[in-house]
Protein backbone atom coordinates (compact mmCIF):
# COMPACT_ATOMS: atom_id res chain seq x y z
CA UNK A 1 0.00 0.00 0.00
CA UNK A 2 1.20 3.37 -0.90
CA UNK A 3 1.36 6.74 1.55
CA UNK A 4 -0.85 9.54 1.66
CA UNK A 5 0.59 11.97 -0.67
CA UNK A 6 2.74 9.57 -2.77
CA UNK A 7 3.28 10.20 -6.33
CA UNK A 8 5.02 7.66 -9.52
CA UNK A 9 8.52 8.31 -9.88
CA UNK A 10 7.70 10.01 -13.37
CA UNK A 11 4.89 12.39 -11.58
CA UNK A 12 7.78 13.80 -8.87
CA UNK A 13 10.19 14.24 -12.65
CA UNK A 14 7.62 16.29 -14.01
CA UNK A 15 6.71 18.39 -10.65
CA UNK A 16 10.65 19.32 -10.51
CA UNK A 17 11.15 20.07 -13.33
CA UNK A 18 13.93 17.22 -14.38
CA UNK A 19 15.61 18.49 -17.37
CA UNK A 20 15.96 15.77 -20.76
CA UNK A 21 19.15 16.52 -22.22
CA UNK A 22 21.90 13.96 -21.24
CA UNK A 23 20.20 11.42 -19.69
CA UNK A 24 20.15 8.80 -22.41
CA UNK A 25 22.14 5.88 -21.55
CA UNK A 26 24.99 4.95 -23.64
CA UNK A 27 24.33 2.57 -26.69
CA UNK A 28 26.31 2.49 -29.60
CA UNK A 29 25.08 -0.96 -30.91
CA UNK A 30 21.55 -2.79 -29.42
CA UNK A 31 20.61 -6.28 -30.35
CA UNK A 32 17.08 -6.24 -30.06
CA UNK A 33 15.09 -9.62 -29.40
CA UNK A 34 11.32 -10.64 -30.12
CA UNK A 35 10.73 -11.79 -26.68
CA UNK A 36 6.70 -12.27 -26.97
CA UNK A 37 5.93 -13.47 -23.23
CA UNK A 38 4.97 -11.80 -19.95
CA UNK A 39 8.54 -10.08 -18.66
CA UNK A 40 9.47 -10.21 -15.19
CA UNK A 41 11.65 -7.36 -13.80
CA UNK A 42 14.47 -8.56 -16.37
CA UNK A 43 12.49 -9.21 -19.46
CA UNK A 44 15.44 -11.66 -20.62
CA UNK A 45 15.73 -13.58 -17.13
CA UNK A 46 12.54 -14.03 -16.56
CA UNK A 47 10.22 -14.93 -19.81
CA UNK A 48 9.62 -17.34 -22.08
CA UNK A 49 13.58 -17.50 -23.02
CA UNK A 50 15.69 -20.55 -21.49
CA UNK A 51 17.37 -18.92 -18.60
CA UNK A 52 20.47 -20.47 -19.55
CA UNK A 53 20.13 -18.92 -22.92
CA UNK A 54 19.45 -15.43 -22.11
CA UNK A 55 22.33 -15.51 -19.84
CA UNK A 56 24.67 -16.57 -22.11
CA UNK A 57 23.11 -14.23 -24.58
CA UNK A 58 23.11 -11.43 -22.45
CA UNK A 59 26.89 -11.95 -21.71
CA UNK A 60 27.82 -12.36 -24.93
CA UNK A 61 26.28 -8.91 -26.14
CA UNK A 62 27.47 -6.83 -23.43
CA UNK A 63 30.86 -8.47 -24.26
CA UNK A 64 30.75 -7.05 -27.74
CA UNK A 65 29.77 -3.70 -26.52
CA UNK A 66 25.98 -4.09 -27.18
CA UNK A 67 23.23 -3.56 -25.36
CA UNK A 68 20.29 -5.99 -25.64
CA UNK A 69 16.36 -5.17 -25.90
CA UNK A 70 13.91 -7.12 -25.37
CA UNK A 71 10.64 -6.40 -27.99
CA UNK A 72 7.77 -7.64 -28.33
CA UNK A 73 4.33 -6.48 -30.15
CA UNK A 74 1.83 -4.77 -28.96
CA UNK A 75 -1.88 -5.80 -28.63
CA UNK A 76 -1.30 -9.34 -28.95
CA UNK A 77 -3.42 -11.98 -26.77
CA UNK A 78 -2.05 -13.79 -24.01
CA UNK A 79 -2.62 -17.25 -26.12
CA UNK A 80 -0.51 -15.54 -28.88
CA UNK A 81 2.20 -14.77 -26.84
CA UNK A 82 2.27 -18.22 -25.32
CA UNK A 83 2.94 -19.99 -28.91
CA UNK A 84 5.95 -18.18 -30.14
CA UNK A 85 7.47 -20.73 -32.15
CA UNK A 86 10.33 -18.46 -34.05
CA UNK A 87 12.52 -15.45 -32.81
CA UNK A 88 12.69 -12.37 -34.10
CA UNK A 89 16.12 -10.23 -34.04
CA UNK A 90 17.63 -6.75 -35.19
CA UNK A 91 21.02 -5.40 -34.96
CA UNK A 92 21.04 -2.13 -34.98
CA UNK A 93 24.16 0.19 -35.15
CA UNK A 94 23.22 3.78 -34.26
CA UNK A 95 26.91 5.48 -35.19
CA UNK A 96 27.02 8.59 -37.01
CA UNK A 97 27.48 8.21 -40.54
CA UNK A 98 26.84 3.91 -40.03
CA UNK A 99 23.06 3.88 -38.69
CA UNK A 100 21.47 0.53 -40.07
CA UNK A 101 18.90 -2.09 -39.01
CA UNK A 102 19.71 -5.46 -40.05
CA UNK A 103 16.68 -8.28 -39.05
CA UNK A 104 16.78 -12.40 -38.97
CA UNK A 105 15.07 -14.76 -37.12
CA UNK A 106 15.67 -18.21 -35.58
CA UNK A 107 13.82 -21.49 -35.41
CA UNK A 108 15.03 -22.71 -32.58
CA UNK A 109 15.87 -20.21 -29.27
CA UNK A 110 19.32 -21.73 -29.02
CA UNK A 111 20.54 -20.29 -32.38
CA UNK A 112 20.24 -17.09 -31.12
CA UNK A 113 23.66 -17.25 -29.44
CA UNK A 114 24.81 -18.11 -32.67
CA UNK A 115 24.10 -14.79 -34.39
CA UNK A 116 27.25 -12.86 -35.48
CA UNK A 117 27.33 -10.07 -33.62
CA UNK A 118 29.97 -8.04 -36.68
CA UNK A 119 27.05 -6.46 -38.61
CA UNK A 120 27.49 -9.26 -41.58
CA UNK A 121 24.39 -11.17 -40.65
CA UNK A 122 20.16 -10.64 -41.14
CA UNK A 123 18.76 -8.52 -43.93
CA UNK A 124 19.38 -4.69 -44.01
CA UNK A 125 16.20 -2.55 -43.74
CA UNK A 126 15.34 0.58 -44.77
CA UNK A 127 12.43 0.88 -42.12
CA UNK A 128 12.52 2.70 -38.70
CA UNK A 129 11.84 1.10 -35.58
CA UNK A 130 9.89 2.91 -32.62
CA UNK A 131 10.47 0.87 -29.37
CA UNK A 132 8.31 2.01 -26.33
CA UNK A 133 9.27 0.70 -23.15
CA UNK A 134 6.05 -1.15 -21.47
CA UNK A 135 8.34 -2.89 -18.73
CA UNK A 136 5.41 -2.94 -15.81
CA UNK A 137 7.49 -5.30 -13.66
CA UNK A 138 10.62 -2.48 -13.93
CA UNK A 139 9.07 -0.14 -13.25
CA UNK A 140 4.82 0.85 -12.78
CA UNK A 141 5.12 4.64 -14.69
CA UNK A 142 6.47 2.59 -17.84
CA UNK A 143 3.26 0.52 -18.23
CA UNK A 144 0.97 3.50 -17.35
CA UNK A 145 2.54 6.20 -19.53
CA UNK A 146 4.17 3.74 -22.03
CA UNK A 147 1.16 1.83 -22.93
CA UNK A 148 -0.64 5.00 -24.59
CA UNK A 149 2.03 6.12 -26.59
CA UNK A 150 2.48 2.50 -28.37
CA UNK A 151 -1.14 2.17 -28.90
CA UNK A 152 -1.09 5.44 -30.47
CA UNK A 153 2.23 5.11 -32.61
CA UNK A 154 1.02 0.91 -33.82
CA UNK A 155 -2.29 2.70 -34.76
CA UNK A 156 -0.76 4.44 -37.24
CA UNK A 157 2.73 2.89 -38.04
CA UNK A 158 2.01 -1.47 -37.27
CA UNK A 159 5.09 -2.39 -38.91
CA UNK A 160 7.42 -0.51 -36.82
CA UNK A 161 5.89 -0.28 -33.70
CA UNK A 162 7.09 -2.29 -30.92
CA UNK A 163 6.89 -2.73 -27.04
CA UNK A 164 10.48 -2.70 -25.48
CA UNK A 165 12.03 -3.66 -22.11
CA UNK A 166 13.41 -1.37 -20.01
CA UNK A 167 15.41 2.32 -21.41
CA UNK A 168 16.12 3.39 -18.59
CA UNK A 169 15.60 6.61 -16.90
CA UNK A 170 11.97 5.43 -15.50
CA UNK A 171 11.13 8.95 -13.93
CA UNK A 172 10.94 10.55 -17.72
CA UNK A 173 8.38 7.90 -19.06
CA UNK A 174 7.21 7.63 -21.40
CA UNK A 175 10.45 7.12 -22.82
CA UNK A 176 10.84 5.67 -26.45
CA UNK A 177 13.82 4.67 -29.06
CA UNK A 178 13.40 5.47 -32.71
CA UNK A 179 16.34 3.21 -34.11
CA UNK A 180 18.17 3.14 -36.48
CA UNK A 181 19.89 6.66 -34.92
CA UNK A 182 19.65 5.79 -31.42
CA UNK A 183 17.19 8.89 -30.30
CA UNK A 184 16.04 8.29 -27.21
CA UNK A 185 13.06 10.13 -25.60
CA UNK A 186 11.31 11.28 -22.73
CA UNK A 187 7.53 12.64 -21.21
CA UNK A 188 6.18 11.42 -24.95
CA UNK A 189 2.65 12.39 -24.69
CA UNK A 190 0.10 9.96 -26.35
CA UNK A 191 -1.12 12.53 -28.27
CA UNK A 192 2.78 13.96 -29.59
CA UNK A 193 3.73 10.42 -30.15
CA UNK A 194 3.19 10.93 -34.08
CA UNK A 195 4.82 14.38 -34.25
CA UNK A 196 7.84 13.11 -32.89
CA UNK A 197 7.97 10.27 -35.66
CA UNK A 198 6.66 12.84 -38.25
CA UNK A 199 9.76 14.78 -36.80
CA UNK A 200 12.00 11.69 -38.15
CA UNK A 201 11.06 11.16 -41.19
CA UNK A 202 11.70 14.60 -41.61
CA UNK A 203 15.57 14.09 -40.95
CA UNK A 204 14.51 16.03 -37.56
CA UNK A 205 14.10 15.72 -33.74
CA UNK A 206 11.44 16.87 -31.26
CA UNK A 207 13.92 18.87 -28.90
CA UNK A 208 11.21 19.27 -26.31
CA UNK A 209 11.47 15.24 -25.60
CA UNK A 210 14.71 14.33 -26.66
CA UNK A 211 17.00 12.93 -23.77
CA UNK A 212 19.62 12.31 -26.08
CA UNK A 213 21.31 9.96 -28.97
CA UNK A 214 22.85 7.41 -27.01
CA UNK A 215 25.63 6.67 -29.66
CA UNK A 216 27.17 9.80 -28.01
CA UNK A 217 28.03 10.40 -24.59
CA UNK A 218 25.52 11.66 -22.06
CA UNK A 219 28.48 14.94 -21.95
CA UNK A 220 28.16 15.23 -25.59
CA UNK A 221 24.20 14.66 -25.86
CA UNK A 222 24.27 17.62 -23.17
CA UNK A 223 26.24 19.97 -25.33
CA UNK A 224 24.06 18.85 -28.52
CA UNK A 225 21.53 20.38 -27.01
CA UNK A 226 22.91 23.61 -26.16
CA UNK A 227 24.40 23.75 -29.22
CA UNK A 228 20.55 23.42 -30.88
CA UNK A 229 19.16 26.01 -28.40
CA UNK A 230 21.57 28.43 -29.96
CA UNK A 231 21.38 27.65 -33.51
CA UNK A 232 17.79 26.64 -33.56
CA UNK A 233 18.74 23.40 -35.88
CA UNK A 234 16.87 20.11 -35.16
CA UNK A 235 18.24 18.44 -38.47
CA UNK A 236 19.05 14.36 -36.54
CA UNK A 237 22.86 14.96 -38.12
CA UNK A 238 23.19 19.20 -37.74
CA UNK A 239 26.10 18.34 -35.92
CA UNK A 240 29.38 16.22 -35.28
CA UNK A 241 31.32 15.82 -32.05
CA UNK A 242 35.13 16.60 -33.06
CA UNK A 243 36.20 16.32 -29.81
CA UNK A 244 35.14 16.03 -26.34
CA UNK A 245 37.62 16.85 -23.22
CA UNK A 246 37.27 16.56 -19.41
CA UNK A 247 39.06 19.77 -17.40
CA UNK A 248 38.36 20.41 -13.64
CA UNK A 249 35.34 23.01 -14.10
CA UNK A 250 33.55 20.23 -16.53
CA UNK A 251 34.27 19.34 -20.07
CA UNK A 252 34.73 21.81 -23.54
CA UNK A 253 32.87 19.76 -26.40
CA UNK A 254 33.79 20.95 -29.92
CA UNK A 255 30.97 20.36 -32.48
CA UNK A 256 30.97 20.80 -36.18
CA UNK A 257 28.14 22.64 -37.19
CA UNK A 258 28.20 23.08 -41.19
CA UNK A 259 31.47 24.11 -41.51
CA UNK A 260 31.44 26.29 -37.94
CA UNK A 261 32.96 25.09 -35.06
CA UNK A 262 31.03 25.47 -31.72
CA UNK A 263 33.33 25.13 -28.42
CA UNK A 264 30.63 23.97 -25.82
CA UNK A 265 31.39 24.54 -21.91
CA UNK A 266 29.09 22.02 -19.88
CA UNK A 267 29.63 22.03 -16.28
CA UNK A 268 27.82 20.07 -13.89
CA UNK A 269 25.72 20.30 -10.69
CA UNK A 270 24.07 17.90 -8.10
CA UNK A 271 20.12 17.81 -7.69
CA UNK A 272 18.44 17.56 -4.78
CA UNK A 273 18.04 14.45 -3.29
CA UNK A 274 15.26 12.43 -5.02
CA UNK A 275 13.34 9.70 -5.86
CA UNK A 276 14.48 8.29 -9.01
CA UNK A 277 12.20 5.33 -9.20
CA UNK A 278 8.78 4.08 -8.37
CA UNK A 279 10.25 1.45 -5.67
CA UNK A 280 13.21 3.85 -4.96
CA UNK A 281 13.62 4.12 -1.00
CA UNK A 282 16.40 6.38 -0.51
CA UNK A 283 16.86 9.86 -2.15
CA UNK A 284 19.87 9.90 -3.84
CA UNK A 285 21.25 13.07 -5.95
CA UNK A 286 21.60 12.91 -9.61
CA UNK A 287 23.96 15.09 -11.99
CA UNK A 288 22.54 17.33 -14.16
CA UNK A 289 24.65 19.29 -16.52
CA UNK A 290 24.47 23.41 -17.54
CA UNK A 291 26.02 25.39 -20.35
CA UNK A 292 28.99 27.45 -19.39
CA UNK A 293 30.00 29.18 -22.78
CA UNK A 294 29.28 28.89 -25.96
CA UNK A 295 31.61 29.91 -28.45
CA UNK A 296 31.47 30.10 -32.79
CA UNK A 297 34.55 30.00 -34.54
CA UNK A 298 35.04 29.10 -37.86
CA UNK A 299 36.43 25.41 -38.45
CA UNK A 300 40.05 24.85 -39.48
C-alpha cells in the first residue's frame, strides 16, 4: 500500500522540473530480441527465453559492446504470446554516418547465441523502428505512460511499432527509441507520439522530448543540445562531435556545425536528493549538466 501523498517516480520528474538533455544511456550498438511473453523485472531472465540462454546471450552482447532489448508487439493476446514458435532479431548500429537495421530470425531459441554479432548477418532494412518501453514489472510509470504512446504510434505505423524492455531513466516515461539513430526520448505524450515520428522522417528531432542519442556520450548529448538552443537546428545529423575533453570546471565539447565550429562549456551540478524510481527508498542526488559558454569559430 502506498502513503498519503505519494506520487510515480515520473509524476515527482515532471513536478521538478527534471531536465531531458543527457540522460540517455549509452548505446552504440543494441541487439534487439522478439521476446513475446509476460517479462518479469528482467524481461530476458525471466520470460519465455531458457534462462540459460538469455544468460549466455546477455553476456555475450554486453561483451561485444551491445546492449540488448527485449521487444515484443503490442496488442497481442495472451494465447498468442504463449505460442511463439520463431525469434525475431535486429542489430542495430546507431553510429554517425553507419546507422542501419539489419533483421533475422531463428527457429530454434538456441541459435540465437549463434548470431554474429559483426554487422554481416540478417537482412538490411530501410524501415525505422519505434520501441516504447512497457516494462510494468521495472518499473509501474512505464506501463501506465508507455502503454498510450504504443497504442497510439502501432495505430498508425504497425510495422514498426514495438513494445520494449526497459530504457532506462523510468522517472521521464514515457520514454521511447526510434532506431536506427539511437534517439532516445522522454515525457512522450500519447497525443505527440506521431509528431515526434513525423519529426523523423523529416531528418529532424522533437527537442522538447529528446533525452539524447545514445551513440554519443551523455556529456556530448548535453552539449548537442545547447548547441541546438543556440542555432535553432533540429536536423538528426546538424552536428558532429570533433572532440570532447574533461578539465576540472567540466568538459569543452567541440561540435561541427556546417562548416562552424562550436566550443561547448558544460559544467555540472548535483540535484536535490530524489526519488528516481517508483520502488526507490532512498533519495539519492543525480547530476545534471548546464552550459557554461558557448563559443562560434570558424572550423580549421
Amino acid at each position: 500500500m502506498t502513503e498519503p501523498g505519494w506520487l510515480p517516480c515520473s509524476d515527482r520528474s515532471l513536478e521538478r522540473g527534471d531536465p531531458l538533455p543527457g540522460t540517455a544511456g549509452f548505446g552504440e550498438r543494441w541487439l534487439l530480441v522478439e521476446v513475446e511473453s509476460a517479462w518479469g523485472a528482467h524481461a530476458f531472465f525471466a520470460s519465455a527465453l531458457d534462462t540459460s540462454v538469455s544468460r549466455a546471450l546477455v553476456t555475450r552482447a554486453e561483451a561485444a559492446g551491445i546492449r540488448p532489448l527485449a521487444i515484443r508487439r503490442t496488442r497481442l493476446r495472451a494465447e498468442e504470446r504463449r505460442s511463439q514458435s520463431s525469434w525475431r532479431w535486429a542489430l542495430v548500429d546507431c553510429r554517425p554516418e553507419r546507422a542501419s537495421i539489419r533483421w533475422g530470425r531463428v527457429d530454434r531459441v538456441e541459435e540465437l547465441l549463434e548470431i554474429p554479432l559483426d554487422g554481416s548477418a540478417g537482412v538490411l532494412s530501410d524501415r525505422p523502428i519505434y520501441a516504447v518501453c512497457t516494462h510494468a514489472r521495472h518499473d509501474q510509470c512505464c506501463a501506465v505512460r508507455g502503454r498510450p504512446v504504443v497504442e497510439a504510434l502501432a495505430a498508425a505505423h504497425p510495422d514498426e511499432t514495438w513494445e520494449c524492455s526497459h530504457l532506462g531513466g523510468d522517472r521521464f516515461a514515457a520514454t521511447m527509441i526510434v532506431f536506427p539513430h539511437g534517439l532516445l526520448y522522454g515525457r512522450v505524450p500519447a497525443a505527440e507520439a506521431e509528431a515526434v515520428v513525423a519529426a523523423y522522417a523529416d531528418g529532424r528531432v522533437a527537442r522538447e522530448y529528446l533525452r539524447g542519442r545514445t551513440a554519443l556520450s551523455t556529456v556530448a548529448q548535453a552539449a548537442e543540445e545547447f548547441a541546438r538552443e543556440h542555432t535553432g537546428d533540429d536536423a538528426i545529423e546538424a552536428f558532429r562531435v570533433v572532440s570532447e575533453h574533461a578539465h576540472p570546471h567540466g568538459w569543452t565539447v567541440e561540435l561541427d556545425h556546417g562548416g562552424e565550429r562550436l566550443v561547448v562549456e558544460v559544467g555540472e551540478t548535483l540535484s536535490e536528493p530524489l526519488l528516481s524510481t517508483c520502488g526507490a527508498t532512498i533519495p539519492r542526488r543525480v547530476r545534471e549538466f548546464e552550459l557554461r559558454s558557448l563559443e562560434e569559430s570558424v572550423a580549421s
